[in-house]
Protein backbone atom coordinates (compact mmCIF):
# COMPACT_ATOMS: atom_id res chain seq x y z
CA UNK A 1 -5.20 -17.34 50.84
CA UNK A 2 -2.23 -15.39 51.55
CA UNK A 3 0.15 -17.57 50.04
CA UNK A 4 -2.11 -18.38 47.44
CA UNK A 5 -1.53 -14.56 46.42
CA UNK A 6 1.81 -14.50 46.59
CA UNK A 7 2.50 -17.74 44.69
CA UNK A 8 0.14 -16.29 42.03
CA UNK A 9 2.35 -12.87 42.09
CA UNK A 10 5.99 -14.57 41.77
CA UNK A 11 4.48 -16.93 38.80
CA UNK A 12 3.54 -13.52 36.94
CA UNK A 13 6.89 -12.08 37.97
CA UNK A 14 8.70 -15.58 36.77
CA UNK A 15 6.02 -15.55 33.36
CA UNK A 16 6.94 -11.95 32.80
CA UNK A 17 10.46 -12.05 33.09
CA UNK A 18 10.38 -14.87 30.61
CA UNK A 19 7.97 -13.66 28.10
CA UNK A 20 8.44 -10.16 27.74
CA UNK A 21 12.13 -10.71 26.22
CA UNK A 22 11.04 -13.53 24.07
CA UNK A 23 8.70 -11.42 22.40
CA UNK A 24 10.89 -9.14 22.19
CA UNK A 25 13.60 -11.23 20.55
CA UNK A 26 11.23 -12.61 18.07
CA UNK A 27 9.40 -9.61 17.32
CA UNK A 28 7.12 -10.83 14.69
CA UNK A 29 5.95 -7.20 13.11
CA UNK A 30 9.19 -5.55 13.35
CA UNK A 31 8.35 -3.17 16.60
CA UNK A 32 11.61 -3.81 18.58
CA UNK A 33 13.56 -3.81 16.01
CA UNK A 34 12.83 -1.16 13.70
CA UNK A 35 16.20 -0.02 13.04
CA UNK A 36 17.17 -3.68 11.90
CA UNK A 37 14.25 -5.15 9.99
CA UNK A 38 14.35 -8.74 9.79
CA UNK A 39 12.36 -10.70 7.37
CA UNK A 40 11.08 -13.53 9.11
CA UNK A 41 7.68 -14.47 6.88
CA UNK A 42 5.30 -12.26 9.19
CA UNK A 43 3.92 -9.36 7.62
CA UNK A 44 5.45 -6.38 9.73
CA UNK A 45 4.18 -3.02 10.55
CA UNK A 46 5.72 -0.85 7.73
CA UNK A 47 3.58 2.26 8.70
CA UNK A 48 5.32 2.53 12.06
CA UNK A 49 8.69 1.66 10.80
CA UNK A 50 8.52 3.62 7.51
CA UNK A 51 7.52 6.79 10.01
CA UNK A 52 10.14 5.92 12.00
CA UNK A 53 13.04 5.76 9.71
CA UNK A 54 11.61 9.22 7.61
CA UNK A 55 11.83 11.15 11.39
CA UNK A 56 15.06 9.54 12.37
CA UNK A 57 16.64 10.38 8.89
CA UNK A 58 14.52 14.31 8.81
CA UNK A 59 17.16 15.26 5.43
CA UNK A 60 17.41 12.27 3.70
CA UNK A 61 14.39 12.25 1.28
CA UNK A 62 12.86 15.50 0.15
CA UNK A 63 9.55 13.75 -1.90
CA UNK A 64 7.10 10.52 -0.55
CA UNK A 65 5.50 8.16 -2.60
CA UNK A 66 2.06 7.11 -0.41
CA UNK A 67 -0.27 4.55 -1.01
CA UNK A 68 -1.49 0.97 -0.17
CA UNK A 69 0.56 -1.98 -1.08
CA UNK A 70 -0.23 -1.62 -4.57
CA UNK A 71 2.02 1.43 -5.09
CA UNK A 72 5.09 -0.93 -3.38
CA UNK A 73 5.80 -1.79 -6.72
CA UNK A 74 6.84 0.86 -8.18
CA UNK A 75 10.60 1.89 -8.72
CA UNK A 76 10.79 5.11 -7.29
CA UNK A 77 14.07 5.69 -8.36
CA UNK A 78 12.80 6.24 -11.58
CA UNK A 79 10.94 9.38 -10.18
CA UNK A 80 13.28 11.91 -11.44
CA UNK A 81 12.38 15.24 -9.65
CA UNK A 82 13.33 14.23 -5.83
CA UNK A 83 14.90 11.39 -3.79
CA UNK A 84 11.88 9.88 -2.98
CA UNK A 85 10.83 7.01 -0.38
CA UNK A 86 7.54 4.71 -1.11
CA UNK A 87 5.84 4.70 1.89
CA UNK A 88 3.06 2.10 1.20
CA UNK A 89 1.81 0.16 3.74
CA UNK A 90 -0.83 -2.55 3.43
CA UNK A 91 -4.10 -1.20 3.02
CA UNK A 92 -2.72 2.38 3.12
CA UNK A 93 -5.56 4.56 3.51
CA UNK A 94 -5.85 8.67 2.89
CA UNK A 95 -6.69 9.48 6.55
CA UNK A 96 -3.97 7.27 7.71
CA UNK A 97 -1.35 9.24 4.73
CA UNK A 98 -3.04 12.63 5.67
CA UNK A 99 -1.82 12.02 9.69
CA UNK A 100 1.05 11.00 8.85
CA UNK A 101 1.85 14.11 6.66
CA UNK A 102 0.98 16.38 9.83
CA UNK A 103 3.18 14.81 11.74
CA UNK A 104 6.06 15.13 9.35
CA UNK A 105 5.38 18.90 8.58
CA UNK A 106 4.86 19.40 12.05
CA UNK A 107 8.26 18.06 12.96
CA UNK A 108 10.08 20.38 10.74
CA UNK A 109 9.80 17.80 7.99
CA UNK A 110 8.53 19.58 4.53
CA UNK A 111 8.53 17.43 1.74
CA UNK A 112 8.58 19.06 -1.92
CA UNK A 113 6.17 16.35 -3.62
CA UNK A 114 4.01 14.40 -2.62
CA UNK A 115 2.48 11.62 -4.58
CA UNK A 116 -0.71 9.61 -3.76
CA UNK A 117 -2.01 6.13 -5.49
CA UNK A 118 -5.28 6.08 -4.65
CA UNK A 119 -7.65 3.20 -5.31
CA UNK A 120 -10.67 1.05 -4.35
CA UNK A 121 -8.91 0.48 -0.88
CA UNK A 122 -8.92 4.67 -0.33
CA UNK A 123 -12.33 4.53 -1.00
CA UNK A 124 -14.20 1.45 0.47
CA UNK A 125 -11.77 0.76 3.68
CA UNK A 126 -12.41 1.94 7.12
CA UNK A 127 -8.94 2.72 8.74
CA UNK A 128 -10.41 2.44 12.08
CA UNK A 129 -10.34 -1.00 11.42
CA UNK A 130 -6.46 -1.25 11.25
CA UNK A 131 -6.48 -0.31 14.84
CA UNK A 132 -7.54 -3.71 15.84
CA UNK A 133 -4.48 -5.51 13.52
CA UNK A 134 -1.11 -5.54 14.82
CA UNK A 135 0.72 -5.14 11.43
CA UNK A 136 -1.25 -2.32 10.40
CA UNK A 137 -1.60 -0.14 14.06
CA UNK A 138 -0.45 3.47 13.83
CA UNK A 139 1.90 4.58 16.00
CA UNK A 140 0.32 7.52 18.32
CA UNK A 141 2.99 9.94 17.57
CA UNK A 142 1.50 12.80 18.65
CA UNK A 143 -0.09 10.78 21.92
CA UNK A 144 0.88 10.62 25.44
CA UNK A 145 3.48 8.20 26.68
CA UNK A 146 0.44 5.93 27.66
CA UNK A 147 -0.97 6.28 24.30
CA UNK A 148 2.82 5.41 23.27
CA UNK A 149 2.67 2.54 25.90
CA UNK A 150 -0.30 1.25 25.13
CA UNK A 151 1.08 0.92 21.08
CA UNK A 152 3.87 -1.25 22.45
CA UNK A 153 1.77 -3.55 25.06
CA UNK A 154 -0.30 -4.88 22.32
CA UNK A 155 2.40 -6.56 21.10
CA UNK A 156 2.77 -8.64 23.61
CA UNK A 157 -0.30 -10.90 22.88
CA UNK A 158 0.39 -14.56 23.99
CA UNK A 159 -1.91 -15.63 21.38
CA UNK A 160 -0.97 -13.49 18.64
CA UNK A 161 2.36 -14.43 19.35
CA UNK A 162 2.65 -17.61 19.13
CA UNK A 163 0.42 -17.55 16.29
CA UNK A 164 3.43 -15.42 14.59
CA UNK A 165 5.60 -17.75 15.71
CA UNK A 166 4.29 -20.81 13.62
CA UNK A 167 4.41 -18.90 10.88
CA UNK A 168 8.36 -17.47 11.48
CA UNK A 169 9.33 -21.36 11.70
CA UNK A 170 7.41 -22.59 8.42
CA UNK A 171 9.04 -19.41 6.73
CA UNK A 172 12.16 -20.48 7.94
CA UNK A 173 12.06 -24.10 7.07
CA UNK A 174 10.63 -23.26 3.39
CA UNK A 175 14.06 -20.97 3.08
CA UNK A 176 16.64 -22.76 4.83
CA UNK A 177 19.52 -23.20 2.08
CA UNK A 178 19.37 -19.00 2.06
CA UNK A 179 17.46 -15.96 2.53
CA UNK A 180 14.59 -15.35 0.14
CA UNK A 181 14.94 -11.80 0.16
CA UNK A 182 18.88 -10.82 1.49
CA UNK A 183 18.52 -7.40 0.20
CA UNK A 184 15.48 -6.93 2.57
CA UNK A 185 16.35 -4.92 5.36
CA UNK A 186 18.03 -1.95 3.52
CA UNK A 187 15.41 -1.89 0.90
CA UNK A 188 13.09 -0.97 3.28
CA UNK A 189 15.35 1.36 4.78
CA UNK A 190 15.92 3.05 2.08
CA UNK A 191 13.90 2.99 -1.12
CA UNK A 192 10.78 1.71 0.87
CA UNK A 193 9.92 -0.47 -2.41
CA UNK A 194 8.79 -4.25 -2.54
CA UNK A 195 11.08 -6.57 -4.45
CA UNK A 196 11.13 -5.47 -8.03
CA UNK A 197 12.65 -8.52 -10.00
CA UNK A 198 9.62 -11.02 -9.15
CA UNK A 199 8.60 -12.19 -12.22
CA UNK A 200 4.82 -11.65 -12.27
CA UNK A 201 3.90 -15.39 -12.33
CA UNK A 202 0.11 -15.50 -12.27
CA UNK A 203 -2.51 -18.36 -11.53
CA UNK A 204 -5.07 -17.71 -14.04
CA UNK A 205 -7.35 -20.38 -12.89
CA UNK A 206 -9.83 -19.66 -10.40
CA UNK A 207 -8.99 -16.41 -10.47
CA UNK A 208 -11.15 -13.68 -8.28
CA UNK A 209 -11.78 -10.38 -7.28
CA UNK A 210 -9.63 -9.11 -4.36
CA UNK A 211 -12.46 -8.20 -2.21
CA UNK A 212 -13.50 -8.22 1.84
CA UNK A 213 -16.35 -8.10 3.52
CA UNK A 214 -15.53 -5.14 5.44
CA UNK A 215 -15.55 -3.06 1.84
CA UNK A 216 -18.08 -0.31 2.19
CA UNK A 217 -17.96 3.16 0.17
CA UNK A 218 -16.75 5.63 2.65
CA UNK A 219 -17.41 9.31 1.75
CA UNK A 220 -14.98 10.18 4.48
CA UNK A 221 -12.11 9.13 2.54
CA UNK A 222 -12.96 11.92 0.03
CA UNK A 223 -12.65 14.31 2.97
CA UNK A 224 -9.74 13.51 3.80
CA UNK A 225 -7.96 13.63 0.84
CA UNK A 226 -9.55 17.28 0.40
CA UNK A 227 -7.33 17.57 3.62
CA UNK A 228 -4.35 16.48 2.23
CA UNK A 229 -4.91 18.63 -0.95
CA UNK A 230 -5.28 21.81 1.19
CA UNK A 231 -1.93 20.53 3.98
CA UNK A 232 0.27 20.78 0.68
CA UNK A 233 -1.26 24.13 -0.48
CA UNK A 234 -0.30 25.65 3.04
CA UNK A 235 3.20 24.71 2.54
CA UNK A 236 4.10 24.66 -0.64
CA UNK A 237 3.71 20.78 -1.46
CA UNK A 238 3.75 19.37 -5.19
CA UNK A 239 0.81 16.92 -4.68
CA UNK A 240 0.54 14.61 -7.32
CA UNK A 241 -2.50 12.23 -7.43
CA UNK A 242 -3.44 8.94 -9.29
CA UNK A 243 -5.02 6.43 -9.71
CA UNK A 244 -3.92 2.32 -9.29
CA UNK A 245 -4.60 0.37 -12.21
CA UNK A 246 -6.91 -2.39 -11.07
CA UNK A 247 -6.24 -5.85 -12.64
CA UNK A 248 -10.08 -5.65 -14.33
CA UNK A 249 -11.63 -8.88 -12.00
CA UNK A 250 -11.18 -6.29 -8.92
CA UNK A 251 -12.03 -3.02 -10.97
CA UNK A 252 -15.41 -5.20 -12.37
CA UNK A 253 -16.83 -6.35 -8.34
CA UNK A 254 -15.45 -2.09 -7.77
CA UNK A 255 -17.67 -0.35 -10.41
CA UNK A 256 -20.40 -2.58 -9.04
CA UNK A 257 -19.75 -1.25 -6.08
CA UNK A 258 -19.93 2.36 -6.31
CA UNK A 259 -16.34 3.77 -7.45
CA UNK A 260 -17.10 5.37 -10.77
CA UNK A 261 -18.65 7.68 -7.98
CA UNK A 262 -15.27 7.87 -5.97
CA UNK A 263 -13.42 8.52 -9.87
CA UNK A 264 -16.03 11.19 -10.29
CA UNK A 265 -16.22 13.25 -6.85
CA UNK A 266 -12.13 13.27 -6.30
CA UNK A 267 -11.86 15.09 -9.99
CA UNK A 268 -13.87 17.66 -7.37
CA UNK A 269 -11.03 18.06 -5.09
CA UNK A 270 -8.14 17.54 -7.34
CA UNK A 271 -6.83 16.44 -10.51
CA UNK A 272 -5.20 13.44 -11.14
CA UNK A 273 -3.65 10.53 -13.47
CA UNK A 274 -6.17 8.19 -14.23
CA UNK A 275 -5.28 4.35 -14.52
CA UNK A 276 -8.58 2.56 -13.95
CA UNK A 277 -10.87 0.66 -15.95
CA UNK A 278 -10.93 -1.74 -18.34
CA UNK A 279 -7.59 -1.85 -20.29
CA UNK A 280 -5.11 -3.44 -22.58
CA UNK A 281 -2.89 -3.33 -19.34
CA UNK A 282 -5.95 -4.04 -16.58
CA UNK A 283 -7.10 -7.72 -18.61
CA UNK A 284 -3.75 -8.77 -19.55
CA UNK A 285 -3.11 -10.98 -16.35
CA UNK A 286 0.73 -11.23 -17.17
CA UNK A 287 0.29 -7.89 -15.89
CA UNK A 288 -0.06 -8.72 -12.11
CA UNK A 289 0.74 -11.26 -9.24
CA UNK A 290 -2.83 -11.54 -8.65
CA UNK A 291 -6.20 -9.99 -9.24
CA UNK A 292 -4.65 -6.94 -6.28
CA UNK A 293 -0.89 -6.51 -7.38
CA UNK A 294 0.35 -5.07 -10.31
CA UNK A 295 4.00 -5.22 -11.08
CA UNK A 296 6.58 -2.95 -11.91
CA UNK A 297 6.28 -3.51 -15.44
CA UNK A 298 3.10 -1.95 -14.83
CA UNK A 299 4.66 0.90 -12.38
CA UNK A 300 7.17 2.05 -14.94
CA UNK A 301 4.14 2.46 -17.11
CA UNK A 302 2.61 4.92 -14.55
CA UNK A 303 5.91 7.01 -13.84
CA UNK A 304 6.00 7.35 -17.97
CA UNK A 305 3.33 8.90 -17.81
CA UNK A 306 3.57 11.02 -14.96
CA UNK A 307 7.17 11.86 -15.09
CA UNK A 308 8.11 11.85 -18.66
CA UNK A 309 4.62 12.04 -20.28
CA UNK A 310 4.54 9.26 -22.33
CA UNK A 311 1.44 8.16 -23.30
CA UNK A 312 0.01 5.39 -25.53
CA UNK A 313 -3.08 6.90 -28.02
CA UNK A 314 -4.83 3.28 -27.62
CA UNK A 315 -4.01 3.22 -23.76
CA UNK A 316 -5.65 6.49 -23.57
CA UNK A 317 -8.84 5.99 -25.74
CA UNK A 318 -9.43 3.33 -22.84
CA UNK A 319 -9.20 6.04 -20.12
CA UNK A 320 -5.41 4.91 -19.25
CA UNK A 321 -2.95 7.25 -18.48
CA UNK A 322 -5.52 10.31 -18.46
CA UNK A 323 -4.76 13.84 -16.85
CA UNK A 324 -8.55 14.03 -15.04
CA UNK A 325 -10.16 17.36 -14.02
CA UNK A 326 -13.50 18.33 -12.77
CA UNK A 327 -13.61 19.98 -16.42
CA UNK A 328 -13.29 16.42 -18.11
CA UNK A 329 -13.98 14.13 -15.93
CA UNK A 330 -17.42 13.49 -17.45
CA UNK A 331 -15.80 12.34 -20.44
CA UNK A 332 -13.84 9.73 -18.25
CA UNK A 333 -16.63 8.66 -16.57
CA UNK A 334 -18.50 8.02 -20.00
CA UNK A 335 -15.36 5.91 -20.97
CA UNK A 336 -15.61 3.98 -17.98
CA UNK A 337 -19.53 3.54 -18.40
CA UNK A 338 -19.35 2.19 -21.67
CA UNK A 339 -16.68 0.01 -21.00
CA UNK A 340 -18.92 -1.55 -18.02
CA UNK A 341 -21.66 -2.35 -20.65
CA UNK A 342 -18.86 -3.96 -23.10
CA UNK A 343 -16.57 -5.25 -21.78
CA UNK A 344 -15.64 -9.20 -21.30
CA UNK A 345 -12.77 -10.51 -19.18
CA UNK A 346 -10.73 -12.60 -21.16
CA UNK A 347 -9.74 -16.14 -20.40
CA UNK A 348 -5.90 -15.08 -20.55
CA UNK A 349 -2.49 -17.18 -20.46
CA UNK A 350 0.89 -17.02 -20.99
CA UNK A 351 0.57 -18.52 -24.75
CA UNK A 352 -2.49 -15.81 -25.44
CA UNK A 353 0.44 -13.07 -24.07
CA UNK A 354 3.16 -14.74 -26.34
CA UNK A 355 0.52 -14.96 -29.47
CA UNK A 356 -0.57 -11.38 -28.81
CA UNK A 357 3.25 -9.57 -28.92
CA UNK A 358 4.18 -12.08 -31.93
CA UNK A 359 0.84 -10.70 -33.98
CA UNK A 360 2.04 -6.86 -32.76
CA UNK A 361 5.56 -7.56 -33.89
CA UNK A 362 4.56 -8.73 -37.53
């Protein structure tokens, strides 16, 4: 039995000192090697790394774009009144922006704006949830170094790992002849931004609502954002707040949902740019990637408007672009109500788009 032990104890010690670098070396979500990003197909923890590379760098960017994926699109550059870093993350949720703001101001680290793209993802998504998935765990900052231990031990799942693995070798052998993304690793590094010359190449057919099953309205999320309003009043923060546009297959399965009441309670707690509903922008599919991403063509719209207040009258009639306050917000909300009873998602394609800007030019 003895031996028995012992041979069990020098295979864990043999396993061990095998496995642990491997994973280390591979590093599927980016953990290990934060400081060098490497884009390898697997979707990486950008909430740990972006919060990593903003308290590592403390006085390089003075504003924050936050949000979920959605907001990745947008160029911040063209966000003229601070350097600011986009700090989406995939399924970016208030309470998980709010912590992340305490840790920054409590580190020394005081931004002077603060923008937030809020959407059906702020509203119906639990961000407990994201402790159980590896690319979107937070990093216990403020923990104790077996809180901090315990971050880094999950990602040494055997079967999460070689999971990641099959899909680091089918990314690699779809890209071989070259890099899909070269400019990767300092984009994230420093602008925070997705890719912003993807042509928004849509399949219209069979197209559906980007929904889960773990979607649930989540009062919470209001809370917390009342939280973040009231962090950037106690130091001075220009909080900005506004709505994603939500390609109008999502928006419609949203509104059926509940979040007309989300649109209608957050005008409560603070005003903000509204860019929901249905739209000339939200049903023309040309518009997004898919029935979730919207692309920068679409972000530049949203910076017009909140940066250099340009606005479209017929964009606006439809609720688009809309400065929202608990003193109008009613009249939104009757916008967005009446456009539920009309509206009718059109069968659009790339000929309808082309027809459409031919009939505007003449």
């Amino acid at each position: 039995m003895k031996k028995f032990i012992i041979k069990c104890i020098c295979f864990a010690l043999i396993l061990g000192i095998i496995f642990v670098p491997f994973a280390v070396i591979a590093d599927p979500y980016n953990i290990f090697h934060v400081n060098h990003p490497k884009n390898n197909g697997v979707e990486p923890n950008k909430n740990y790394m972006k919060m990593n590379n903003v308290l590592k760098h403390p006085d390089k960017y003075d504003s924050f774009l936050f949000g979920s994926s959605r907001v990745g699109f947008i160029d911040v550059s063209r966000m003229d009144d601070g350097t600011y870093y986009d700090m989406m993350y995939s399924e970016g949720t208030p309470a998980e922006h709010l912590e992340n703001l305490r840790v920054m101001t409590e580190r020394g680290i005081v931004p002077e704006n603060v923008t937030i793209g809020v959407d059906d993802i702020s509203y119906f998504v639990d961000p407990g949830l994201h402790m159980g998935q590896l690319y979107r765990l937070p990093f216990p900052w403020d923990g104790t170094i077996s809180d901090k231990t315990g971050f880094y031990l999950r990602y040494f799942d055997m079967i999460t790992l070689s999971r990641s693995i099959e899909v680091m070798i089918k990314h690699k052998e779809k890209y071989k002849d070259g890099d899909n993304d070269p400019e990767y690793p300092v984009r994230l590094l420093e602008t925070g931004t997705e890719k912003l010359d993807i042509p928004a190449n849509f399949n219209y057919e069979d197209a559906e609502a980007w929904w889960s099953d773990y979607y649930y309205p989540r009062e919470q999320s209001l809370e917390d954002i009342r939280q973040i309003r009231e962090l950037c009043d106690k130091y001075g923060i220009n909080l900005r707040v506004f709505t994603n546009p939500i390609h109008g297959i999502t928006y419609a399965k949203d509104i059926d949902n509940g979040y007309l009441v989300f649109l209608e309670e957050l005008a409560q707690i603070t005003p903000y740019w509204n860019f929901s509903g249905f739209s000339d922008v939200t049903l023309d599919y040309s518009n997004y990637y898919e029935t979730s991403h919207y692309s920068p063509v679409v972000g530049n719209m949203i910076v017009d408007v909140i940066y250099k207040g340009k606005t479209d009258k017929r964009l606006l009639s439809q609720g688009f672009g809309m400065y929202v306050t608990k003193d109008n917000v009613g009249e939104l909300i009757q916008i967005l109500k009446d456009q539920a009873i009309n509206y009718a998602l059109p069968v659009n394609t790339y000929e309808d788009t082309i027809n459409r800007a031919e009939d505007d030019e003449e």
